[in-house]
C-alpha atoms as a PDB file:
ATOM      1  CA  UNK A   1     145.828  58.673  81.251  1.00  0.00           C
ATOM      2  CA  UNK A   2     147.266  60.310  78.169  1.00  0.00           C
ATOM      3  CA  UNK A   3     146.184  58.922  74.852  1.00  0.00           C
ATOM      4  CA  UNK A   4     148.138  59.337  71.233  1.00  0.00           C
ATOM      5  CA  UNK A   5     146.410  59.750  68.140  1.00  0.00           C
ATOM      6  CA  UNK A   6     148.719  59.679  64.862  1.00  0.00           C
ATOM      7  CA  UNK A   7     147.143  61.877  62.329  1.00  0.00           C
ATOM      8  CA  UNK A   8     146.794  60.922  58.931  1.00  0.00           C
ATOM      9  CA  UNK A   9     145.615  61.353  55.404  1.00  0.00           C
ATOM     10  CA  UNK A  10     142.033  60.762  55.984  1.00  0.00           C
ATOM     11  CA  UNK A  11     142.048  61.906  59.642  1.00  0.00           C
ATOM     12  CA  UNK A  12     143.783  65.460  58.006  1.00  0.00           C
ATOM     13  CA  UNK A  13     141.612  68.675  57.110  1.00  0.00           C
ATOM     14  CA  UNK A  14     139.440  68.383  59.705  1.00  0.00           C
ATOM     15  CA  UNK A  15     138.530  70.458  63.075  1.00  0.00           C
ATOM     16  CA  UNK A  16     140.324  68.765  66.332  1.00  0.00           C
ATOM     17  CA  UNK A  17     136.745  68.742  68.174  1.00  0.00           C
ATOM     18  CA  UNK A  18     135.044  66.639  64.805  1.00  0.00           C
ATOM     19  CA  UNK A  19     138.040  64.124  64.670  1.00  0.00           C
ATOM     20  CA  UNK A  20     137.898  63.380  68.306  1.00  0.00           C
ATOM     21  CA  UNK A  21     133.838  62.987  68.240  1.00  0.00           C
ATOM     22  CA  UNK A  22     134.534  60.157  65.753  1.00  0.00           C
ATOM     23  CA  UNK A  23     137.956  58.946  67.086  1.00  0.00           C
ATOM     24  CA  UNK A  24     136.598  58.499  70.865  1.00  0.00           C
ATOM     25  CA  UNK A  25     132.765  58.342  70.612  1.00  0.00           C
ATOM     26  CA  UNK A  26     132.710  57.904  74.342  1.00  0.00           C
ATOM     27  CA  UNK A  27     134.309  61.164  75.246  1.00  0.00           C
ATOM     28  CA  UNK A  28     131.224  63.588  76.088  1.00  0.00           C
ATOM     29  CA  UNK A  29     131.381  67.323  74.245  1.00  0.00           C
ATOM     30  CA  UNK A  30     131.022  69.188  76.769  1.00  0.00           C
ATOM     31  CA  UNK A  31     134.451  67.018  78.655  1.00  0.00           C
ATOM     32  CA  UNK A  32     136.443  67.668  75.100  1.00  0.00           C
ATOM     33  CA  UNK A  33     135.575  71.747  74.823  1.00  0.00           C
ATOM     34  CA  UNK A  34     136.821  71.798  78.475  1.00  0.00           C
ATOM     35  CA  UNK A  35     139.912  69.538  78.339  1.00  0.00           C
ATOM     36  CA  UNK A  36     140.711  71.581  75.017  1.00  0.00           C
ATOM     37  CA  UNK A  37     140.447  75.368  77.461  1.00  0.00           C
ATOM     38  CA  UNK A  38     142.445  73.681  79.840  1.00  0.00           C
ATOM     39  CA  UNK A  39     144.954  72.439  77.430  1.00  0.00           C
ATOM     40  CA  UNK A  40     144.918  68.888  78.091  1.00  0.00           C
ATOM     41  CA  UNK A  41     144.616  68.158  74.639  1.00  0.00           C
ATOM     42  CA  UNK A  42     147.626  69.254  72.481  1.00  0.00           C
ATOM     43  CA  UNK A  43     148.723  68.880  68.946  1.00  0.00           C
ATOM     44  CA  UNK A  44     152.007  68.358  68.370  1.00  0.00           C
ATOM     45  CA  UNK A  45     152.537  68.847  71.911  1.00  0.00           C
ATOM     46  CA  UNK A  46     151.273  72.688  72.012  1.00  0.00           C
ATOM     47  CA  UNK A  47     147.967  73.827  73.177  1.00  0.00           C
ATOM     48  CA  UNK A  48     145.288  74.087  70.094  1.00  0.00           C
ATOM     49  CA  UNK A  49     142.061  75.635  69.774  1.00  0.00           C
ATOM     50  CA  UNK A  50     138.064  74.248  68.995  1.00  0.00           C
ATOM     51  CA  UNK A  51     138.978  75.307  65.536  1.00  0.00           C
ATOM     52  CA  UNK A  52     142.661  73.694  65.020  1.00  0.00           C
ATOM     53  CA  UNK A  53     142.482  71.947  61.744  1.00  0.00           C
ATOM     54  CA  UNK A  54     144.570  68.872  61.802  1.00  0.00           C
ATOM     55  CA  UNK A  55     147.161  67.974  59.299  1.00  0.00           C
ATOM     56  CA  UNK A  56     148.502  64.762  57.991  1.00  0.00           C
ATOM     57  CA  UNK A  57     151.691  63.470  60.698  1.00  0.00           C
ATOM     58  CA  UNK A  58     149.982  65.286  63.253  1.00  0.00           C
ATOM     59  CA  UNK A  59     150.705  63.842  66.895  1.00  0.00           C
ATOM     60  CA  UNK A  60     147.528  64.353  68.697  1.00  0.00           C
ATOM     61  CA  UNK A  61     147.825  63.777  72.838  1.00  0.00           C
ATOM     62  CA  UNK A  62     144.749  63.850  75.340  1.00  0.00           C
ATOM     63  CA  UNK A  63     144.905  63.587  79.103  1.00  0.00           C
ATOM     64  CA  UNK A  64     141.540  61.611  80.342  1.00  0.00           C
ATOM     65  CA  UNK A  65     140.316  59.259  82.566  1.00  0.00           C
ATOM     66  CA  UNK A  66     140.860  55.568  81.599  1.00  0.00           C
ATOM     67  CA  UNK A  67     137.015  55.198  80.892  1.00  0.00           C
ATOM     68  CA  UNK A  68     136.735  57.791  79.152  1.00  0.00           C
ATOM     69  CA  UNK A  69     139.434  56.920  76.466  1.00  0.00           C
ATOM     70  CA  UNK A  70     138.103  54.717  74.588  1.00  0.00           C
ATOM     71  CA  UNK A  71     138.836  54.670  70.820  1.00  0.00           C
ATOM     72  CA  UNK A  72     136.236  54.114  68.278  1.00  0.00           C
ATOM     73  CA  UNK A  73     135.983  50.548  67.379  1.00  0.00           C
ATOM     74  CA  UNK A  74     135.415  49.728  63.959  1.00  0.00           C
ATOM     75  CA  UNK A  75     132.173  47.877  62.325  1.00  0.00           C
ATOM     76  CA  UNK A  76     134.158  44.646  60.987  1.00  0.00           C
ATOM     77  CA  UNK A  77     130.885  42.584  60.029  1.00  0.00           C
ATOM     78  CA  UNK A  78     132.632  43.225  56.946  1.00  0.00           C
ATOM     79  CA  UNK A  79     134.715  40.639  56.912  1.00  0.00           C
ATOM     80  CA  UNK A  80     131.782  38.162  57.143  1.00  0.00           C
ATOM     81  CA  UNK A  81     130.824  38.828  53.098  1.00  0.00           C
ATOM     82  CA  UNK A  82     131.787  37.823  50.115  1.00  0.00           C
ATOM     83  CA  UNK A  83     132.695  40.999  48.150  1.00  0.00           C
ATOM     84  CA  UNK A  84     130.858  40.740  45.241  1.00  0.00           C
ATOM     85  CA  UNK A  85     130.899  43.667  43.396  1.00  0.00           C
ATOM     86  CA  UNK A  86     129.604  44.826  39.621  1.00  0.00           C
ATOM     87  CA  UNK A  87     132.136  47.608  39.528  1.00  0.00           C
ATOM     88  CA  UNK A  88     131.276  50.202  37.246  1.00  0.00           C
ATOM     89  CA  UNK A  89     134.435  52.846  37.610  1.00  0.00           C
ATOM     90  CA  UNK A  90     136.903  52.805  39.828  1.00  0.00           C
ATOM     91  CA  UNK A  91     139.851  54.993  40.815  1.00  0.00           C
ATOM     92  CA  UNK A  92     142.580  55.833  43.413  1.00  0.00           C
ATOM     93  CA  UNK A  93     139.416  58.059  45.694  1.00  0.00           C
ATOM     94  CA  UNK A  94     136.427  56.578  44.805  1.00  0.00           C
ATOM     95  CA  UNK A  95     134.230  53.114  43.743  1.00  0.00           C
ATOM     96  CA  UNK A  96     131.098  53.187  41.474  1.00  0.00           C
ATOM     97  CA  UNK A  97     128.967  50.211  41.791  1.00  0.00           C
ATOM     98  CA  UNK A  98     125.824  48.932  40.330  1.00  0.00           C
ATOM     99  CA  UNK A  99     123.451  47.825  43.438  1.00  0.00           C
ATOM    100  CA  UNK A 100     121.025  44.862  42.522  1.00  0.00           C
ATOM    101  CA  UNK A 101     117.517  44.351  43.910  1.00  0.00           C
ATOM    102  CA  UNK A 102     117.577  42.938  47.313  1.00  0.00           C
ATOM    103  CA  UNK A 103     120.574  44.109  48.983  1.00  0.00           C
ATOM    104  CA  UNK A 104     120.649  46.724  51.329  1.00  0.00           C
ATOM    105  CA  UNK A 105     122.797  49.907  50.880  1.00  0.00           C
ATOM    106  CA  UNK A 106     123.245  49.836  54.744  1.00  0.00           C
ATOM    107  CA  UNK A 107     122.957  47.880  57.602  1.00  0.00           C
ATOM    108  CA  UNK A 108     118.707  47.396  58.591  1.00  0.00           C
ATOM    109  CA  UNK A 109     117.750  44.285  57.905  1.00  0.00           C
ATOM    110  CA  UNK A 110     119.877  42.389  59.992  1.00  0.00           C
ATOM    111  CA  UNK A 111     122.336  40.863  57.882  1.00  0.00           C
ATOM    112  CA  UNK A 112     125.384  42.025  57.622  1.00  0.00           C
ATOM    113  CA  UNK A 113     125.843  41.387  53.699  1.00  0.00           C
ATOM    114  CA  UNK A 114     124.953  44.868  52.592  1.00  0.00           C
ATOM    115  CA  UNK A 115     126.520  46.601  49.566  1.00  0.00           C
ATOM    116  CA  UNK A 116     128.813  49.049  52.166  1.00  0.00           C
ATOM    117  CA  UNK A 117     129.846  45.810  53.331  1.00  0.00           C
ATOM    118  CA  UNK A 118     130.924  44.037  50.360  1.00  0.00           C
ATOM    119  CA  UNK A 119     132.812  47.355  49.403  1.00  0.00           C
ATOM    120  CA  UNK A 120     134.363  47.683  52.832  1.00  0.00           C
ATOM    121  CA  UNK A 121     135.892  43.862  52.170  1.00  0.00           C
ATOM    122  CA  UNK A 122     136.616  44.821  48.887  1.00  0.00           C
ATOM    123  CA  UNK A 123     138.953  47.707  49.682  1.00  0.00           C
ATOM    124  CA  UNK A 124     140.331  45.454  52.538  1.00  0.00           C
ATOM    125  CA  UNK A 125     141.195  42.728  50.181  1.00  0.00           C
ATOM    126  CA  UNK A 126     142.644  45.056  48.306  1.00  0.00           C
ATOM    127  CA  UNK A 127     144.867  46.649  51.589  1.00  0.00           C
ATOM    128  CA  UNK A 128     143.231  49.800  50.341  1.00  0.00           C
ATOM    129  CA  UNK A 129     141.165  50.036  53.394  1.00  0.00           C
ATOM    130  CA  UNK A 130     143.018  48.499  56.897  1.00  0.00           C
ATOM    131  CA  UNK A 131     140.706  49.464  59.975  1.00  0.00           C
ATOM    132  CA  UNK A 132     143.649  49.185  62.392  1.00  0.00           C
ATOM    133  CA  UNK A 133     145.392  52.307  60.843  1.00  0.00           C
ATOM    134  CA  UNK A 134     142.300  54.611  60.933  1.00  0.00           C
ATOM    135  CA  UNK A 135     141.112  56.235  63.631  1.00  0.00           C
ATOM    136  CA  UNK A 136     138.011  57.790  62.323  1.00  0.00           C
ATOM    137  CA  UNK A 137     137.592  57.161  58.714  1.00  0.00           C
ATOM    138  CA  UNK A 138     136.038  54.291  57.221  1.00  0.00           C
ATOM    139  CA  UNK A 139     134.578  53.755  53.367  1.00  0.00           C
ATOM    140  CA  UNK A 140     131.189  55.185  53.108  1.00  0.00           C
ATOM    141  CA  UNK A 141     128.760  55.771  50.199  1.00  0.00           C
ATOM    142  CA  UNK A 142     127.914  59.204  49.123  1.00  0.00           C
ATOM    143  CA  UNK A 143     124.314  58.131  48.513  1.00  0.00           C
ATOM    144  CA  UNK A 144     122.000  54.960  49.050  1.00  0.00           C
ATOM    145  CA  UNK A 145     118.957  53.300  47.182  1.00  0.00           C
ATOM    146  CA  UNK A 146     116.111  51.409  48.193  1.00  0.00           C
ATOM    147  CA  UNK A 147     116.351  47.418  48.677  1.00  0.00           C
ATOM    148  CA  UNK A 148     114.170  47.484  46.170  1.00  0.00           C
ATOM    149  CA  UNK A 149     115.791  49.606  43.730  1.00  0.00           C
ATOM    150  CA  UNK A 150     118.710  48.602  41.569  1.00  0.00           C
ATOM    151  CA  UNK A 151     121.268  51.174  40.110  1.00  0.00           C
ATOM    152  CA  UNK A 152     124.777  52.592  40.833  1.00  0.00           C
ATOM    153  CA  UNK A 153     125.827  54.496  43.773  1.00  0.00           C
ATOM    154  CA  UNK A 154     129.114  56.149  44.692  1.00  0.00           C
ATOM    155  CA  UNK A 155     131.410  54.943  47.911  1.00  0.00           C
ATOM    156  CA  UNK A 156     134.370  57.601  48.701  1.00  0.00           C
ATOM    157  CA  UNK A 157     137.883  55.345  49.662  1.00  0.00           C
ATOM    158  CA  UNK A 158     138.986  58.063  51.639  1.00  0.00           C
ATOM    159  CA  UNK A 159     137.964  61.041  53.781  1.00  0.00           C
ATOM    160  CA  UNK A 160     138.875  63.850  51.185  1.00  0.00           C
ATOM    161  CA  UNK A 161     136.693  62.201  48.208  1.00  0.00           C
ATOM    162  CA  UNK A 162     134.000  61.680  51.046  1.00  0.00           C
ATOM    163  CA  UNK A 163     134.082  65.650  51.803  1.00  0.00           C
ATOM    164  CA  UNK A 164     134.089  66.423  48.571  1.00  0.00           C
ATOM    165  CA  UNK A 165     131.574  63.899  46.340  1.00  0.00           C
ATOM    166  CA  UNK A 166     129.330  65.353  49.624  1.00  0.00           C
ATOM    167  CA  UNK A 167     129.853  68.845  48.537  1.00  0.00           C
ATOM    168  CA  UNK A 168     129.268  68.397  45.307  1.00  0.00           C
ATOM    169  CA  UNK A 169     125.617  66.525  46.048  1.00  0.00           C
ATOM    170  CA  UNK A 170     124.767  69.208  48.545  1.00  0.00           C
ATOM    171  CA  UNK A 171     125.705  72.084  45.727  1.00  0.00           C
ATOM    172  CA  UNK A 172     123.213  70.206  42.895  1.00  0.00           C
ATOM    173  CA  UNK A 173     126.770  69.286  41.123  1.00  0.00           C
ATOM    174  CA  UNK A 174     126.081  65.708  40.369  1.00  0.00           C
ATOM    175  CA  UNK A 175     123.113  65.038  38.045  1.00  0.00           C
ATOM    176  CA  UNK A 176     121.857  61.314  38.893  1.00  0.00           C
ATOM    177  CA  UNK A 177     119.395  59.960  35.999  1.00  0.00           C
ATOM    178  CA  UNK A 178     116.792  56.687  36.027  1.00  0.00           C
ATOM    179  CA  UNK A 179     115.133  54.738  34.384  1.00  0.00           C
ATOM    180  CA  UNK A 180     111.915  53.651  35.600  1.00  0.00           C
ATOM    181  CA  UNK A 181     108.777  51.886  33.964  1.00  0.00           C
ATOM    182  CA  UNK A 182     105.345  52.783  34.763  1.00  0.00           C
ATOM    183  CA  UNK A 183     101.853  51.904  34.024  1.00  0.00           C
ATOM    184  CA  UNK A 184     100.333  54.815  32.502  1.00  0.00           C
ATOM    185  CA  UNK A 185     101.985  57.703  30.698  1.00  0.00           C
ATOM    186  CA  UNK A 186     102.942  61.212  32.565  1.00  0.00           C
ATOM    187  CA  UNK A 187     100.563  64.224  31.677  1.00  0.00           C
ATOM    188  CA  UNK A 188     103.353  65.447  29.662  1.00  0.00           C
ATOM    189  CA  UNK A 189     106.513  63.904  27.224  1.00  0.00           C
ATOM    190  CA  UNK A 190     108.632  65.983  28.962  1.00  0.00           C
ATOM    191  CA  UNK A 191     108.696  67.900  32.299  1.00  0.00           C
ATOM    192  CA  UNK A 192     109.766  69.137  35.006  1.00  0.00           C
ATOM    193  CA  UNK A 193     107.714  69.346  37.963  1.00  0.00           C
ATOM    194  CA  UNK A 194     108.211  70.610  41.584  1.00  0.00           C
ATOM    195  CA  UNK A 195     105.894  69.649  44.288  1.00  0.00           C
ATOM    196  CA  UNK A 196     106.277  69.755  48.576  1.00  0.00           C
ATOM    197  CA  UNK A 197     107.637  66.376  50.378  1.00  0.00           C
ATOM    198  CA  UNK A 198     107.784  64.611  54.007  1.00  0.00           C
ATOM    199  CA  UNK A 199     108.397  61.051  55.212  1.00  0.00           C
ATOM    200  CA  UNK A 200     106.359  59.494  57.364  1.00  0.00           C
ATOM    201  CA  UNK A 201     108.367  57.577  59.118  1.00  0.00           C
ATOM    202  CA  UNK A 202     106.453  55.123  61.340  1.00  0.00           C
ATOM    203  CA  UNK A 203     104.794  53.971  57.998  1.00  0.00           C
ATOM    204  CA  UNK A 204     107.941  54.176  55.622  1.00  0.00           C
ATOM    205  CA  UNK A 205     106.038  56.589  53.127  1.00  0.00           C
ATOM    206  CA  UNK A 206     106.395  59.512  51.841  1.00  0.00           C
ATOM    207  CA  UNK A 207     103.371  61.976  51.518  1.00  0.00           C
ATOM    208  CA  UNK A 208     103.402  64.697  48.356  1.00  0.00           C
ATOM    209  CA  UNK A 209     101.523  68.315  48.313  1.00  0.00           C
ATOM    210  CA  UNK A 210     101.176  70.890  45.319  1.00  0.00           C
ATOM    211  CA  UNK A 211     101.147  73.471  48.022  1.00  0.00           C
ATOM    212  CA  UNK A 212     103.686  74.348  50.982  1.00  0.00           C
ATOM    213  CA  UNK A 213     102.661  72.754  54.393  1.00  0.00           C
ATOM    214  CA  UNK A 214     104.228  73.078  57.794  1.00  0.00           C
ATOM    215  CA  UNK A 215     107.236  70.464  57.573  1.00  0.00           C
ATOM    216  CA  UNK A 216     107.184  69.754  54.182  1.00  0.00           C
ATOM    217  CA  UNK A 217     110.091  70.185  52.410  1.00  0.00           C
ATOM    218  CA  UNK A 218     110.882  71.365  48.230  1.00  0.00           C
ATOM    219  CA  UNK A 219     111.257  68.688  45.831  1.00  0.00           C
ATOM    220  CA  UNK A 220     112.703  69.013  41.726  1.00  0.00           C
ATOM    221  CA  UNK A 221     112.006  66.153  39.556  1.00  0.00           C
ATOM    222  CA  UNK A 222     112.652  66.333  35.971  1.00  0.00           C
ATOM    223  CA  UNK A 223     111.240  63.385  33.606  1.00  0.00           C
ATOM    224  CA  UNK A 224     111.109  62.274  29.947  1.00  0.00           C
ATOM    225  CA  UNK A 225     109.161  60.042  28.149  1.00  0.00           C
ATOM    226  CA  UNK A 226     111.245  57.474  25.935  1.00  0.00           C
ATOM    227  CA  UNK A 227     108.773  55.216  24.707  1.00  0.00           C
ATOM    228  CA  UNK A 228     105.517  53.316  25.024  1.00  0.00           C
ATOM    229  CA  UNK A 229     104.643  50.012  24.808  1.00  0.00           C
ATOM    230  CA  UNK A 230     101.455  47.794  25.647  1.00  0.00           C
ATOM    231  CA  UNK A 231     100.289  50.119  28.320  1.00  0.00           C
ATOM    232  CA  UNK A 232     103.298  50.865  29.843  1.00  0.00           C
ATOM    233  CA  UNK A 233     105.840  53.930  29.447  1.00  0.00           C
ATOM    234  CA  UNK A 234     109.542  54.066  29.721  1.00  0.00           C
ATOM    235  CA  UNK A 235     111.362  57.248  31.615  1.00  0.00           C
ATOM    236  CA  UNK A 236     114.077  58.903  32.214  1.00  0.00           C
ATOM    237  CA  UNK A 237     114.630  60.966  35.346  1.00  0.00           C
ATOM    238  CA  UNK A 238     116.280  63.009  36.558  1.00  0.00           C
ATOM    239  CA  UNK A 239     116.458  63.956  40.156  1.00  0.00           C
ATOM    240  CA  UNK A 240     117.258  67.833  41.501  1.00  0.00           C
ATOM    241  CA  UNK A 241     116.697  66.969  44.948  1.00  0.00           C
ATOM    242  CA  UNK A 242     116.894  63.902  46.616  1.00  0.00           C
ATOM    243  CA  UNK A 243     113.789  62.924  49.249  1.00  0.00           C
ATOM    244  CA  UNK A 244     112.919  59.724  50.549  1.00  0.00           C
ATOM    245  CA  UNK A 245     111.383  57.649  47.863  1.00  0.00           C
ATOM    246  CA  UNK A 246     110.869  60.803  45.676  1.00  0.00           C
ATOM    247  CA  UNK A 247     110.718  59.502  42.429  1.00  0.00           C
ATOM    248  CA  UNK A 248     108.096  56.836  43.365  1.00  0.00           C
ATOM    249  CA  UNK A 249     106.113  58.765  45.450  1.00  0.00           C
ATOM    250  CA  UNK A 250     106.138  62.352  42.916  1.00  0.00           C
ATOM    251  CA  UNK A 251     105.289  60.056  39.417  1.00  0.00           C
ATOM    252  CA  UNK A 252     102.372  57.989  41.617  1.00  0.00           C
ATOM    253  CA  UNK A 253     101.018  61.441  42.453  1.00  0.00           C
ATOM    254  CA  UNK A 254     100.720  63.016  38.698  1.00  0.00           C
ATOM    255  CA  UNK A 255      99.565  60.225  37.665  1.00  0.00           C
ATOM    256  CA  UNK A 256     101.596  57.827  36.530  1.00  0.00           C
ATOM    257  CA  UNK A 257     102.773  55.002  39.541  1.00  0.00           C
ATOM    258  CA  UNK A 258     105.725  52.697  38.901  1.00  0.00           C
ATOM    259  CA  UNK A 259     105.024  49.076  37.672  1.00  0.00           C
ATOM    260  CA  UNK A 260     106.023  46.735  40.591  1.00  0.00           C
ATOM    261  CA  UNK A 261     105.518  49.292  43.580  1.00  0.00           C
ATOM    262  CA  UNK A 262     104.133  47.652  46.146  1.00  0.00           C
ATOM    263  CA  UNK A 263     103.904  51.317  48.327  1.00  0.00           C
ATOM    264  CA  UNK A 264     102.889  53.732  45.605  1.00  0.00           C
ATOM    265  CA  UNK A 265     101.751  51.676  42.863  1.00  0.00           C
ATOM    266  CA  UNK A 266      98.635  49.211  41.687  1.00  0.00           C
ATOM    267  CA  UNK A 267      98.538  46.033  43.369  1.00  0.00           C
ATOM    268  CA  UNK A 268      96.293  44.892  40.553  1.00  0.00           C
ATOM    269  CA  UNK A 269      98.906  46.069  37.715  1.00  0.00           C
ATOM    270  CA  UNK A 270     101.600  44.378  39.523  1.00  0.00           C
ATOM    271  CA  UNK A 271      99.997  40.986  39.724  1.00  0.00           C
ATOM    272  CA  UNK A 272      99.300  41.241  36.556  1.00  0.00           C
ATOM    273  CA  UNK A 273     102.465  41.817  35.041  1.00  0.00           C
ATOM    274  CA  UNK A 274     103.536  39.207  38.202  1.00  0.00           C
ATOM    275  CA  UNK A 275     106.208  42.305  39.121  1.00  0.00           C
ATOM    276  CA  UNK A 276     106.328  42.840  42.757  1.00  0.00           C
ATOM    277  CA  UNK A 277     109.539  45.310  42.805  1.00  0.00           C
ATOM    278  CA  UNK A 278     109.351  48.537  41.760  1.00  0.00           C
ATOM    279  CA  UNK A 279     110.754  48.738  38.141  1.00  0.00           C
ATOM    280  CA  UNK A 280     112.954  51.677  38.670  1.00  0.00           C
ATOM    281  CA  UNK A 281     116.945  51.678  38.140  1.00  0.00           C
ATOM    282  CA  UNK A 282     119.983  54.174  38.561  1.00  0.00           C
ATOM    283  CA  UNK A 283     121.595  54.399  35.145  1.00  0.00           C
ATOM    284  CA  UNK A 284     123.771  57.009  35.094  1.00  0.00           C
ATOM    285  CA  UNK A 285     125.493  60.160  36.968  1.00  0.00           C
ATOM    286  CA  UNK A 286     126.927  63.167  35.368  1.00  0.00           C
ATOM    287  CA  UNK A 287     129.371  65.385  37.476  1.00  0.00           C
ATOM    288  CA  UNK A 288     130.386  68.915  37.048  1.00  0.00           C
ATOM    289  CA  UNK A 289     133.281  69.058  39.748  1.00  0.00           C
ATOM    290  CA  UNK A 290     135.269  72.583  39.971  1.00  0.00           C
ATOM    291  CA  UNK A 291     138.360  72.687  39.199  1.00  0.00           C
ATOM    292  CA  UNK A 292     139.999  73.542  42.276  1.00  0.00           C
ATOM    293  CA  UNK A 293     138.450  70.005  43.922  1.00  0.00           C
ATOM    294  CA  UNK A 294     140.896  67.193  43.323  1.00  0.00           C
ATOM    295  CA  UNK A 295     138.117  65.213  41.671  1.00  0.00           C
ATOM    296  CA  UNK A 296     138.325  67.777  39.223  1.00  0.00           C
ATOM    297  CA  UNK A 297     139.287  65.163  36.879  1.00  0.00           C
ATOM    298  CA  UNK A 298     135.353  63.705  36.499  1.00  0.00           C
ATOM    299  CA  UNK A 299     133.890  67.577  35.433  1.00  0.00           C
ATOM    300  CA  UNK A 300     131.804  66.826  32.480  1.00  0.00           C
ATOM    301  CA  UNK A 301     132.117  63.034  32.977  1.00  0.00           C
ATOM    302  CA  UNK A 302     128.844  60.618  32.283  1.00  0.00           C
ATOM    303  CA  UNK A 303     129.547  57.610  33.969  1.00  0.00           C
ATOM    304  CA  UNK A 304     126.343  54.649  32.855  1.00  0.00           C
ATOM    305  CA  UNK A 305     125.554  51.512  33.651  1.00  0.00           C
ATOM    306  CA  UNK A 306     123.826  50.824  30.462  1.00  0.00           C
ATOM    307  CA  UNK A 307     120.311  49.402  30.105  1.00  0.00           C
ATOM    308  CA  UNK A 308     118.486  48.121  32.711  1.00  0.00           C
ATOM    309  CA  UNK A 309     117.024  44.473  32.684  1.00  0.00           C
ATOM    310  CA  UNK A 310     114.039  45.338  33.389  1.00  0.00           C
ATOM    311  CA  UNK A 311     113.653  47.740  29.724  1.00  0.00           C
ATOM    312  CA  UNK A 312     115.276  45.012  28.050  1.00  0.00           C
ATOM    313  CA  UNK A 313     112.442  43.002  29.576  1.00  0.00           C
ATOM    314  CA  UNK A 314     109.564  45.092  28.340  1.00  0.00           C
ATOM    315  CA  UNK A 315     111.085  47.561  25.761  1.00  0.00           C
END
């Protein structure tokens, strides 16, 4: 059987063997590298190498057997939400959205009204996003919080801004700052403290050392103290690295746990305050994009969502 792909804008600038992985998920590796040496797979109908990159109008053609063919089927639990959305920016490549407690970033509780979701039918609604004409892109968020934890997060609308909001994460070139309440002060007004980090992942938790350990991993958190207030403190952070529950897990080990954290925190303090969700809140991202990146336009941008509930609450 010989099966057509039509390459475009989001399927362009990538490798032939990484756009087929995602285009026909059912198609073993080791059956692609070898239809590719035997030239079974062609772009534009000449033979092409592992390392072809693809480019937008591109007519890719595979010989395989029938069960082997088929395409990736889209996740369309989307249409099943309402998209509510507290949009914070917007543009033509990517969304910025403040998350509230209680909804997931992805899919793991079950339900299929996560925030991805309600962006996905978003974008649809808007015929910015039509499943049917991709073949291996799909809107996707460039970083997630906690149920638990409100804030904004970035979603790319297409495969370019995906690559590069990615890049720019991985290179330390988007600053993400919180605010967080917790219920004693830090040692210090202002730090910046480095520590060793891994998950546990059967319990959910992550586990902090002073000192390197086999399988721990480098952690940056930076922190300032804003203001105090019947025994609790207002901070801002700022995160250099980005671990599994870092901030929760790094302030609750100098000290100084998160009001409301049921994992890291004082179950006594919580009931107290009758706070059972870790007061802790994504307010604001800062990019430094290079100019040659065609999101060059947000270098030395601050985008906020302004002041939590939560400090209005208490502060």
């Amino acid at each position: 059987m010989m099966k057509k792909f039509l390459i475009n804008s989001n399927d362009s600038g990538q490798r032939i063997d990484k756009f087929l992985a995602k285009a026909m998920p059912k198609l073993p590796k080791s059956m692609m590298y070898k239809l590719i040496r035997k030239k079974d797979i062609k772009i534009n109908g000449k033979r092409c190498e592992i390392s072809t990159i693809l480019k937008d109008g591109d007519i890719v053609a595979i010989y395989v057997k029938d069960e082997l063919s088929e395409s990736k089927s889209h996740d369309l639990s989307f249409m099943n939400v309402t998209p509510i959305l507290d949009i914070v920016y917007e543009d033509e490549n990517i969304l910025i959205v403040f998350k509230p407690v209680g909804i997931d970033s992805h899919s793991g509780s079950g339900s299929s009204d996560t925030l991805i979701n309600r962006i996905k039918r978003y974008l649809f609604d808007k015929k910015e996003y039509l499943p049917d004409m991709e073949s291996s892109f799909a809107p996707a968020l460039c970083s997630r919080l906690d149920r638990n934890t409100s804030g904004i997060v970035t979603a790319a609308k297409n495969a370019a801004a995906l690559r590069e909001i990615n890049l720019a994460i991985q290179n330390g070139k988007i600053r993400k700052i919180y605010h967080c309440i917790t219920i004693s002060p830090p040692p210090k007004g202002a730090d910046i403290i480095c520590a060793y980090h891994q998950k546990n992942s059967s319990e959910n938790l992550a586990i902090i050392s002073d000192t390197p350990k086999n399988g721990f991993k480098p952690i940056k958190t930076g922190y300032r103290l804003i203001t105090e207030k019947k025994g609790l403190s207002l901070l801002e952070v700022t995160l250099f690295t980005g671990r599994t529950h870092q901030i929760r897990a790094h302030l609750a080990h100098i000290g100084a746990p998160l009001l409301g954290d049921g994992k890291y925190g004082d179950p006594a303090v919580n009931k107290r305050f009758g706070i059972f969700s870790q007061q802790l809140c994504a307010t604001a991202l800062e990019f430094e994009i290079p100019e040659n990146s065609q999101l060059c336009y947000l270098n030395k941008i601050m985008i906020s969502a302004g002041t939590p509930d939560f400090e209005k609450k208490f502060f």
